[in-house]
Protein backbone atom coordinates (compact mmCIF):
# COMPACT_ATOMS: atom_id res chain seq x y z
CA UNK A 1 22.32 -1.54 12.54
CA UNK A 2 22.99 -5.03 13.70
CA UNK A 3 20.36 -6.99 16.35
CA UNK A 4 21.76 -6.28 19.55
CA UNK A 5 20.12 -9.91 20.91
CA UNK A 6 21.93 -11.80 18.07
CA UNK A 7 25.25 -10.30 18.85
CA UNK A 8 24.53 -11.76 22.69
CA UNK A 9 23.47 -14.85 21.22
CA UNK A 10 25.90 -15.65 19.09
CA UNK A 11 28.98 -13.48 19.26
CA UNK A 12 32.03 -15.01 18.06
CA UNK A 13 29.93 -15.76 14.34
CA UNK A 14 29.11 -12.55 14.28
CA UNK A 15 32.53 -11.30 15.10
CA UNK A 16 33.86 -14.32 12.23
CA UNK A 17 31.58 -12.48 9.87
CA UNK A 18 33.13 -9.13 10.31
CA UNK A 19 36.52 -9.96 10.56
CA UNK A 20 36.13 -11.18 6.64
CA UNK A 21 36.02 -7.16 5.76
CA UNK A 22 38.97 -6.40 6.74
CA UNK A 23 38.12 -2.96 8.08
CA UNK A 24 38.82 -3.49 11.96
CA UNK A 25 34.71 -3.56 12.80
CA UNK A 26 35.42 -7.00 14.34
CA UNK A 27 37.43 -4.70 17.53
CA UNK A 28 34.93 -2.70 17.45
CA UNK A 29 31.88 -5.36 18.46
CA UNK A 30 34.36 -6.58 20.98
CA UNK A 31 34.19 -3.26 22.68
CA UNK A 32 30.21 -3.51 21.93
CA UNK A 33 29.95 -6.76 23.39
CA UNK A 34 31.86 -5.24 27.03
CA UNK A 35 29.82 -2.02 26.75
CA UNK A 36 26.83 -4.54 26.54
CA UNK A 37 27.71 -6.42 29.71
CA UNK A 38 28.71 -3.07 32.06
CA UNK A 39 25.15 -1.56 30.59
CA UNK A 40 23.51 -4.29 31.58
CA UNK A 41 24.98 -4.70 35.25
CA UNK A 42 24.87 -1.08 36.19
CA UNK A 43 21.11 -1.55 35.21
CA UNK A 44 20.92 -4.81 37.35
CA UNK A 45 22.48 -3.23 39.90
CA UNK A 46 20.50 -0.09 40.38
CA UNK A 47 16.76 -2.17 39.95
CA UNK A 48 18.60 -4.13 42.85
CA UNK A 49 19.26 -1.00 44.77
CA UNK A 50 15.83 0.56 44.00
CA UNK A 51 14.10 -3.06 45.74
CA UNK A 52 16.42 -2.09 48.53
CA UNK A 53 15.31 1.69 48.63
CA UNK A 54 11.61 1.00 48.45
CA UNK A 55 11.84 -1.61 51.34
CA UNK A 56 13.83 1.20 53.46
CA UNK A 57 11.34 3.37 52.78
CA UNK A 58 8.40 1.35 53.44
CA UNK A 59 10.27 0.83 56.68
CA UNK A 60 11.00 4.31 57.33
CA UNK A 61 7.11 5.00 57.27
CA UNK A 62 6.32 1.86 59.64
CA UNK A 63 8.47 3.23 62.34
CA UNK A 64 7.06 6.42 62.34
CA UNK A 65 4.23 5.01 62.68
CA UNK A 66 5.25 3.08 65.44
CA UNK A 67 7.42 5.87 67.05
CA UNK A 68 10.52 4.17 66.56
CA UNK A 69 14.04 5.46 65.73
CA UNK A 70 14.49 5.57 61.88
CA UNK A 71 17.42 7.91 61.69
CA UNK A 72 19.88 4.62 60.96
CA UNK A 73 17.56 3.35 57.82
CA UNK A 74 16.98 6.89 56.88
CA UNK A 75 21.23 7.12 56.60
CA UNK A 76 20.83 4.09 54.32
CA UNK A 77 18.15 5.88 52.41
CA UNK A 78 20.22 8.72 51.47
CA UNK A 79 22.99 6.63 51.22
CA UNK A 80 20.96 4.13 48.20
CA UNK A 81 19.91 7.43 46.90
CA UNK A 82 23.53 8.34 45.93
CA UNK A 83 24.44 4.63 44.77
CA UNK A 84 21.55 4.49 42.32
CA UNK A 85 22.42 7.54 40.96
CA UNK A 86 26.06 7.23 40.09
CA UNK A 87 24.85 3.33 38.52
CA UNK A 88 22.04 5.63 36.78
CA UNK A 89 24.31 7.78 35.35
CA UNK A 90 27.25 4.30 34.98
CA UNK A 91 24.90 2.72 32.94
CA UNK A 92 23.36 6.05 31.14
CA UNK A 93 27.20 6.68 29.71
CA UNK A 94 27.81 2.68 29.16
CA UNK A 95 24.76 2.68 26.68
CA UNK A 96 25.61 6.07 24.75
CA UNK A 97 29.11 4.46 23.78
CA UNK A 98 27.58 1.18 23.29
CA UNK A 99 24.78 3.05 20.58
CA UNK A 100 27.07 4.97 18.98
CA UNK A 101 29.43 1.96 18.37
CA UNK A 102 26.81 -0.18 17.28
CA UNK A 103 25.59 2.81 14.57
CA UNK A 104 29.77 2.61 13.37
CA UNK A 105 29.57 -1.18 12.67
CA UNK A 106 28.73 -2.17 9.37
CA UNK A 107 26.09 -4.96 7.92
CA UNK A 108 27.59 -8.31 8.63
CA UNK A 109 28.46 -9.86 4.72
CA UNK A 110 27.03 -12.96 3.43
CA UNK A 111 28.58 -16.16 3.48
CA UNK A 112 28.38 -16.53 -0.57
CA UNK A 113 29.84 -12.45 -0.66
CA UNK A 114 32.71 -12.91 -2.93
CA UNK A 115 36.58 -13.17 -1.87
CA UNK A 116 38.62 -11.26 -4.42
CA UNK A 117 39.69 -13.66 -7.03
CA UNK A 118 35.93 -14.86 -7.56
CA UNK A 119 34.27 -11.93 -8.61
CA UNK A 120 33.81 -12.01 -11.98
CA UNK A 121 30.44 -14.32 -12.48
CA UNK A 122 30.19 -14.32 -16.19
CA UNK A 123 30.29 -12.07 -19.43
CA UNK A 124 27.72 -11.71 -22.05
CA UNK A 125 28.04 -10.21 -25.51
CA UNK A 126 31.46 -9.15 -27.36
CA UNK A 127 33.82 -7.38 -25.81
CA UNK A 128 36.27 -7.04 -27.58
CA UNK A 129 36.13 -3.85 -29.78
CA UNK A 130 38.17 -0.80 -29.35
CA UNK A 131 36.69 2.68 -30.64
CA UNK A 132 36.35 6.43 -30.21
CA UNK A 133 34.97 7.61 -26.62
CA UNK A 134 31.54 9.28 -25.91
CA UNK A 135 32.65 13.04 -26.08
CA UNK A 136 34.54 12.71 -29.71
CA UNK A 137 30.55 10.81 -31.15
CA UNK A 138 29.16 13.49 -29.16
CA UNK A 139 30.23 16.18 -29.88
CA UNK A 140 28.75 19.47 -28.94
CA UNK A 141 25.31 17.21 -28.17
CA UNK A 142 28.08 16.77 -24.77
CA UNK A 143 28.78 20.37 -23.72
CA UNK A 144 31.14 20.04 -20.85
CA UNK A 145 32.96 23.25 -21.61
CA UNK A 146 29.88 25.72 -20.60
CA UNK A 147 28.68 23.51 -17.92
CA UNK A 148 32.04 23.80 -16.13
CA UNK A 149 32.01 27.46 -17.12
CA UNK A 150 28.68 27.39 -15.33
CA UNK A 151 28.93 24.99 -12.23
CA UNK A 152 32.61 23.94 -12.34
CA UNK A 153 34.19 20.84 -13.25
CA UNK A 154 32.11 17.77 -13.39
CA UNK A 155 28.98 19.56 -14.31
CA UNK A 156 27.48 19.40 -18.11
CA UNK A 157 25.13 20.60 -20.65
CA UNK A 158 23.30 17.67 -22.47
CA UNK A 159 21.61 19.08 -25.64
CA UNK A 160 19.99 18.10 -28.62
CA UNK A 161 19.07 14.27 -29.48
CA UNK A 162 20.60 13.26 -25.95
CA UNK A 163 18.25 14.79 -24.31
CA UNK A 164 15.39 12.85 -26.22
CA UNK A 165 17.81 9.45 -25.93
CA UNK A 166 17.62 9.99 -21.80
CA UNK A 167 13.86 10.70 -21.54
CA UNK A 168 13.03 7.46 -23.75
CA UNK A 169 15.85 5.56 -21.98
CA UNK A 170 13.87 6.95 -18.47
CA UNK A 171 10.88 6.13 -19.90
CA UNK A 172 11.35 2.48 -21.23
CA UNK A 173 13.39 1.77 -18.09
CA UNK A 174 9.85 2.71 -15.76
CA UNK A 175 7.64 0.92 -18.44
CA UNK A 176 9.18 -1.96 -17.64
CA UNK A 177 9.81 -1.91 -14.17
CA UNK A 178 5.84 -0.71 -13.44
CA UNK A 179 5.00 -4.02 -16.11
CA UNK A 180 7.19 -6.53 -13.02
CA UNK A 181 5.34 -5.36 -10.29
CA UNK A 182 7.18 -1.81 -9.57
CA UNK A 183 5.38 1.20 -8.33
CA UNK A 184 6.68 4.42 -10.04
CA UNK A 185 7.80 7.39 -7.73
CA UNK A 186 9.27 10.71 -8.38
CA UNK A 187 10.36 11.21 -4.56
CA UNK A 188 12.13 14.33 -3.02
CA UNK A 189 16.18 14.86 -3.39
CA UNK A 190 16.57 17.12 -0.21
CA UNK A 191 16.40 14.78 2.98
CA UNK A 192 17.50 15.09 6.83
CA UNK A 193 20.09 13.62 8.44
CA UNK A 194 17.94 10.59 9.58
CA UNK A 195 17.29 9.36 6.66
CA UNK A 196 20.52 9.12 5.29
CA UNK A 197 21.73 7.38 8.79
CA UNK A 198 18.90 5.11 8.25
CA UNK A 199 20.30 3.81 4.78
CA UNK A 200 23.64 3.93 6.00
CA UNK A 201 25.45 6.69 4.25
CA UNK A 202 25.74 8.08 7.71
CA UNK A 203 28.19 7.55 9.11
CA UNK A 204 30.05 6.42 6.45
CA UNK A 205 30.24 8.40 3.07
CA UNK A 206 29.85 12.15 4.64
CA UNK A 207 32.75 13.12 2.11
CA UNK A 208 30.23 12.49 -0.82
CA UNK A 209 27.19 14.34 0.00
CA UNK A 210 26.23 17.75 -0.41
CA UNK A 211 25.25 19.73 2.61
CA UNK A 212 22.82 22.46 3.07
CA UNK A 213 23.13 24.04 6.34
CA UNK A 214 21.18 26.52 6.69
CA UNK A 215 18.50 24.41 6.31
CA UNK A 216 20.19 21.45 8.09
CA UNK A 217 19.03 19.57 4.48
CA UNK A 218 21.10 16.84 2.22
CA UNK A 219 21.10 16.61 -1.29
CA UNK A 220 20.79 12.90 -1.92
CA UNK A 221 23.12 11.08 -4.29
CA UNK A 222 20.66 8.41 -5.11
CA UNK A 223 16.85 7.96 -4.55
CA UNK A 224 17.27 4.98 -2.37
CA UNK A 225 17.35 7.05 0.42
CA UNK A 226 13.81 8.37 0.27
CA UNK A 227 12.56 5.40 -1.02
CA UNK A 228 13.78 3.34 2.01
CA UNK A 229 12.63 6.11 4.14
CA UNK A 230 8.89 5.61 2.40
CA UNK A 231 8.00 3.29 5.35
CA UNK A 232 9.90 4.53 8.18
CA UNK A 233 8.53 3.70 11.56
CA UNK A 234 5.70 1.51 9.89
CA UNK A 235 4.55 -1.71 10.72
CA UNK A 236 3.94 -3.41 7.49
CA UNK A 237 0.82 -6.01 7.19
CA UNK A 238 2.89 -9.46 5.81
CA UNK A 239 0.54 -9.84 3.42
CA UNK A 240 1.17 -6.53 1.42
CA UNK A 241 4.87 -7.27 0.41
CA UNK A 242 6.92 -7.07 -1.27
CA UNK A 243 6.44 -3.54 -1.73
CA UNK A 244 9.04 -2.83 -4.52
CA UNK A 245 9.09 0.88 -6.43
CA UNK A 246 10.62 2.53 -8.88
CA UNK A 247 12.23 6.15 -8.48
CA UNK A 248 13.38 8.91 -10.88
CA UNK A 249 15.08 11.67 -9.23
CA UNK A 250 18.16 13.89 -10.31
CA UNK A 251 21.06 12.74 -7.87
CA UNK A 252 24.36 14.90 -6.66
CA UNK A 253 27.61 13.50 -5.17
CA UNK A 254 30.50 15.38 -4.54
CA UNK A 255 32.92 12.94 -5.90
CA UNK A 256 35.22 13.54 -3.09
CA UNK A 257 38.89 11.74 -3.65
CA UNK A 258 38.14 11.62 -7.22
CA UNK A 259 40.42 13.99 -8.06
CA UNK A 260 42.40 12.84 -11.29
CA UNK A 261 39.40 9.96 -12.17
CA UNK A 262 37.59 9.65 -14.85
CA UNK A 263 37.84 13.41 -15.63
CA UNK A 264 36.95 13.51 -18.95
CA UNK A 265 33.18 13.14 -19.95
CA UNK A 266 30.29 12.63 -17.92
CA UNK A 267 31.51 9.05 -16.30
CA UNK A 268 31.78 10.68 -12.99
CA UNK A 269 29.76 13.77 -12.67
CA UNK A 270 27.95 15.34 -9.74
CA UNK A 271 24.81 15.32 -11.02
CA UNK A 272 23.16 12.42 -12.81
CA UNK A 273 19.88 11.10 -13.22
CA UNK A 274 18.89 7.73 -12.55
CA UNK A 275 16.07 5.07 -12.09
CA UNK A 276 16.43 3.43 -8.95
CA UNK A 277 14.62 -0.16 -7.88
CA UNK A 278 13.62 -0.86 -4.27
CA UNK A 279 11.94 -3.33 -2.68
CA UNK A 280 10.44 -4.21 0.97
CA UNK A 281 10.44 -7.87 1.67
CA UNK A 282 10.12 -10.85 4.18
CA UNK A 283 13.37 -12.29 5.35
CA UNK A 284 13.01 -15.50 3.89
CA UNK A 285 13.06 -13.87 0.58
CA UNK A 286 15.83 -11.28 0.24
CA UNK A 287 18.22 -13.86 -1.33
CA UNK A 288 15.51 -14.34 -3.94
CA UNK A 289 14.79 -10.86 -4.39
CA UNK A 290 18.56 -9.79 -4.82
CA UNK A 291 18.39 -12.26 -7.68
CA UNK A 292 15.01 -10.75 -9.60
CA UNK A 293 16.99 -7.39 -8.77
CA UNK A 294 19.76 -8.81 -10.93
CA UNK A 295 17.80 -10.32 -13.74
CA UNK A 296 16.37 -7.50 -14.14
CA UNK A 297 19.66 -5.14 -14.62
CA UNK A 298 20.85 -7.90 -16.92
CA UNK A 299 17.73 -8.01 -19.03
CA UNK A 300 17.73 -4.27 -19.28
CA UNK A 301 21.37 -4.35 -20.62
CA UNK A 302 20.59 -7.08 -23.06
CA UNK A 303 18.17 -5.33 -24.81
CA UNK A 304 20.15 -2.63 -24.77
CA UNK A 305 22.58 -4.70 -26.71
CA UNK A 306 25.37 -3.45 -24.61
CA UNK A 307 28.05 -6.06 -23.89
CA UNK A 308 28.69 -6.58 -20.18
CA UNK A 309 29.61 -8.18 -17.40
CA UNK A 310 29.00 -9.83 -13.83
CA UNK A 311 30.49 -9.24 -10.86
CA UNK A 312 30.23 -10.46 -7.27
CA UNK A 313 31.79 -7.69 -5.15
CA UNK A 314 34.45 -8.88 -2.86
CA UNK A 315 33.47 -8.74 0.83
CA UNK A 316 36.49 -6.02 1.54
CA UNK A 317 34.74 -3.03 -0.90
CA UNK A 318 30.86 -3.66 -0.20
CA UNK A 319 29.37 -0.48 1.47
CA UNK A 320 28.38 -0.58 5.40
CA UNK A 321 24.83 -1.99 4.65
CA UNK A 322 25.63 -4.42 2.01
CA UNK A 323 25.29 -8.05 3.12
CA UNK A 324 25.98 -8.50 -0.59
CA UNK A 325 26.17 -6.51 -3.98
CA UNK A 326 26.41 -7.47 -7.90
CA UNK A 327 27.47 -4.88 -10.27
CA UNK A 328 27.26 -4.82 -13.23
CA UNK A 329 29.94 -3.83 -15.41
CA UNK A 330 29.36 -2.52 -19.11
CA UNK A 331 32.07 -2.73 -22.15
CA UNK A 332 32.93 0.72 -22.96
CA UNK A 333 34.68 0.89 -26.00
CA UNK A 334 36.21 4.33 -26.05
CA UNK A 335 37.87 3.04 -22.49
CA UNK A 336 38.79 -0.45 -23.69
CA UNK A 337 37.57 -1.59 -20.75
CA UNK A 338 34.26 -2.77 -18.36
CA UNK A 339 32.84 -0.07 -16.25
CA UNK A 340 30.17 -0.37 -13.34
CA UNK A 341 26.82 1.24 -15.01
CA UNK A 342 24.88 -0.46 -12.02
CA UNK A 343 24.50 -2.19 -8.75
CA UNK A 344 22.13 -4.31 -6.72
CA UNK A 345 22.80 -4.36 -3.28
CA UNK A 346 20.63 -6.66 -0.15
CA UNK A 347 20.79 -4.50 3.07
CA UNK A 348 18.71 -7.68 5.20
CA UNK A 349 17.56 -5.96 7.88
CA UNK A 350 20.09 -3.49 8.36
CA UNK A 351 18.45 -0.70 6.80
CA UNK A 352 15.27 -1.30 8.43
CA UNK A 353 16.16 -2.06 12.23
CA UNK A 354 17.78 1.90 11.49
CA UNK A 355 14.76 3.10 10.29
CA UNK A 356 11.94 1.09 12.54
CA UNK A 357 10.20 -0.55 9.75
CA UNK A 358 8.62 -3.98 10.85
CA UNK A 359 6.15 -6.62 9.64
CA UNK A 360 3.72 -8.65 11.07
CA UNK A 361 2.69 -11.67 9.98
CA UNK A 362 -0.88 -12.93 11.02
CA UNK A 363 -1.04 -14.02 14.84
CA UNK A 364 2.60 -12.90 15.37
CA UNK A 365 4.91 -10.19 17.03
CA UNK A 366 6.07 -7.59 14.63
CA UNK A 367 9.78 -8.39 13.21
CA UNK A 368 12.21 -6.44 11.30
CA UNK A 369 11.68 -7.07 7.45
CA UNK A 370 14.48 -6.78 5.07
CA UNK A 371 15.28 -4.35 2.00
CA UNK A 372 17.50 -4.47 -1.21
CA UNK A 373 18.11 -1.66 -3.58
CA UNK A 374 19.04 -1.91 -7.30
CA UNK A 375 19.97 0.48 -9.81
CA UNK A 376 17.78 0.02 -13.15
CA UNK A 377 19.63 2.72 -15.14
CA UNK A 378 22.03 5.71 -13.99
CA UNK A 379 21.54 7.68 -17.21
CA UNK A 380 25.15 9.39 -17.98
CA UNK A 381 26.79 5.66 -17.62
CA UNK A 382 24.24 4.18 -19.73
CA UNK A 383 24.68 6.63 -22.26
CA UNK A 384 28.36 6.22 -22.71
CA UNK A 385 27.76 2.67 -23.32
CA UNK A 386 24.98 3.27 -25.62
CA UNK A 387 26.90 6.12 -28.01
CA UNK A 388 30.48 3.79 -27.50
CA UNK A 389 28.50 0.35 -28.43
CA UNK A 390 26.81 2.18 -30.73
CA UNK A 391 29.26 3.99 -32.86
CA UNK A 392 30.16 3.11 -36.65
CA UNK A 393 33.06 3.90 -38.67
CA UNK A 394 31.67 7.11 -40.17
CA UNK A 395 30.66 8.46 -36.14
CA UNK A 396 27.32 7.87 -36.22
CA UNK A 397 25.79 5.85 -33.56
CA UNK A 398 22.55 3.19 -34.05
CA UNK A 399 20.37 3.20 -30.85
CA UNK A 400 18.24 -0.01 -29.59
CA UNK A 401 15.11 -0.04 -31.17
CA UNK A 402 13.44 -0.82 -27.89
CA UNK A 403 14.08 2.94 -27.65
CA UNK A 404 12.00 3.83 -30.66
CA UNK A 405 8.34 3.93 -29.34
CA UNK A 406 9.52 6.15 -26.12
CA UNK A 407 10.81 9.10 -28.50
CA UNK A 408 14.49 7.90 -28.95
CA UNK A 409 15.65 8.44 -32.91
CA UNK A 410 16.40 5.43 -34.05
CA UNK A 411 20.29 6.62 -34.86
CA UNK A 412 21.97 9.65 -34.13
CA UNK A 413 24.38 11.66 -36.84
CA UNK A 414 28.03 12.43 -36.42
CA UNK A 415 29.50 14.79 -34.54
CA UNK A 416 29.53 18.23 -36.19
CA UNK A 417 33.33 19.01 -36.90
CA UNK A 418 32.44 23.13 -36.10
């Protein structure tokens, strides 16, 4: 949610900053901004109404005491009485619009948020080989045939080596996330509504989450909602961040409108596990922090020896709490083409004036700190890129050797041809 005071301070930059998404929100805050000011007068008006009541009153109970006439300031009574209600209820409906229009507008983007023809930062490793796709070096280790038969379409049993190849990927990927600093969590995947309006997938991707309603629950599509949620309503001592973890959870999207994409293999599934980084930080150093978030994908990808690359999303397609996001975007050679495998997003304090979560620094008024969320590994992407990069002429596939000591075989065998 953005700072009510700094859209009062400083309005038309605010409005500047919005406008560059290209989404309308910029109307929007101009209806914000007069909601605002007829709020804040109807509220003016009645405290000025309720000085005038009290005096009447005061003087009602003087002349009775006196055993004068009152019944002309006891008409003005009643009549304040009715004025300060209607403003009452004037301002009461003024600042329900006004909150439910500033929950609609999204995070304002950052000034270095790409325009569309800079996005691409920079590519590392060869990218330039063509080959089979996951599901032919696969095989049957792939089984999409009896998990659609199962769950329907976009659903998947992984069998066999895989399922070795994801725990040691899991594993290695936390191992080296708990070795920077990360605290490891294994957090719920059913959350209310709250949390995911604190993050800001409400209101805004309702089409891609699974609802349970008869227990008024959400299946999360990624474990950055509970971890943002870890701190909700806390005031956090200065002195303890950055708080940054590390969560594993299974995570379910709907997939909603991607009807026709990416329907073969497990590219775009609705249920994938992944590793997801979070941290809690000072404002001064979320720009900082976005960029350890990124080092941190790209050094996981490197040693993954999976050619990749870059990109600075354009300010038109970040999601309502990005100020900014990098993805990064992995050479898939069965596609012949880079696909995102992950992204690191900084909220500022978007996510955490939703959810109440504050710092104070010593001697000082609590402020609104700022988060940032970064995938480390979403497990069915990475493993596309790992059997694709991977794959030899005769259809067996090499794996990293980082792998090794975490369980992974250090190659797997072709495909059986039964």
């Amino acid at each position: 949610m953005l700072d009510l005071r700094l859209i009062r301070r400083e309005r038309e930059a605010v409005r500047a900053a919005l406008a560059r998404r290209g989404d309308g929100s910029e109307e929007r805050l101009d209806r914000v901004v007069e909601l605002d000011a007829s709020w804040r007068e109807a509220q003016q008006a009645a405290e000025a109404l309720r000085a005038e009541q009290k005096g009447a009153s005061e003087e009602v109970a003087r002349g009775k005491r006196e055993q004068h006439d009152v019944s002309a300031t006891l008409e003005r009574l009643k009549s304040l009485s009715g004025e300060v209600k209607a403003l009452g209820e004037q301002a009461r409906t003024a600042e329900a619009e006004l909150q439910e229009l500033l929950r609609s507008l999204p995070n304002m983007p950052d000034a270095t948020a790409a325009e569309p023809e800079d996005e691409v930062l920079r590519v590392v490793g060869a990218a330039s080989r063509r080959g089979r796709d996951h599901l032919e070096l696969a095989g049957e280790r792939i089984d999409m045939e009896r998990g659609t038969r199962l769950s329907g379409t976009r659903f998947s049993y992984l069998r066999g080596d895989l399922v070795m190849l994801e725990l040691a990927l899991v594993q290695w990927v936390l191992a080296k996330l708990r070795g920077k600093g990360f605290e490891p969590v294994i957090p719920p995947v059913l959350v209310r509504e709250h949390a995911l309006y604190g993050t800001g997938m409400l209101p805004d991707t309702e089409q891609q989450i699974y609802h349970l309603p008869g227990d008024d629950l959400y299946l999360a599509g990624t474990s950055e909602v509970a971890l943002a949620s870890l701190h909700a309503g806390e005031v956090v001592d200065a002195r303890d961040l950055p708080l940054r973890y590390a969560g594993f959870s299974p995570c379910f999207r709907r997939e909603a409108g991607a009807a026709g994409k990416d329907t073969r293999g497990i590219f775009r599934v609705h249920q994938f596990d992944k590793v997801e980084m979070f941290s809690f930080v000072a404002p001064d150093d979320s720009a900082g922090e976005h960029d350890r978030l990124l080092a941190i994908e790209e050094e996981i990808f490197s040693e993954l020896d999976v050619p990749y690359r870059v990109v600075n999303i354009a300010v038109h397609d970040l999601g309502s709490s990005a100020a900014k996001k990098y993805d990064i975007e992995a050479w898939l050679p069965g596609q012949g083409r880079f696909r995102e495998v992950t992204s690191t997003s900084n909220t500022t304090d978007f996510q955490a004036r939703r959810l109440e979560i504050r710092m104070r620094r010593e001697g000082a008024k609590p402020e609104t700190l700022h988060t940032l969320n970064g995938t480390a590994v979403a497990v069915s992407r990475a493993l596309i890129a790992l059997l694709e990069n991977g794959q030899r002429d005769d259809g067996s596939i090499a794996l990293p050797a980082v792998l090794g000591p975490y369980g992974a075989p250090a190659e797997l065998p072709p495909a059986s041809k039964s």
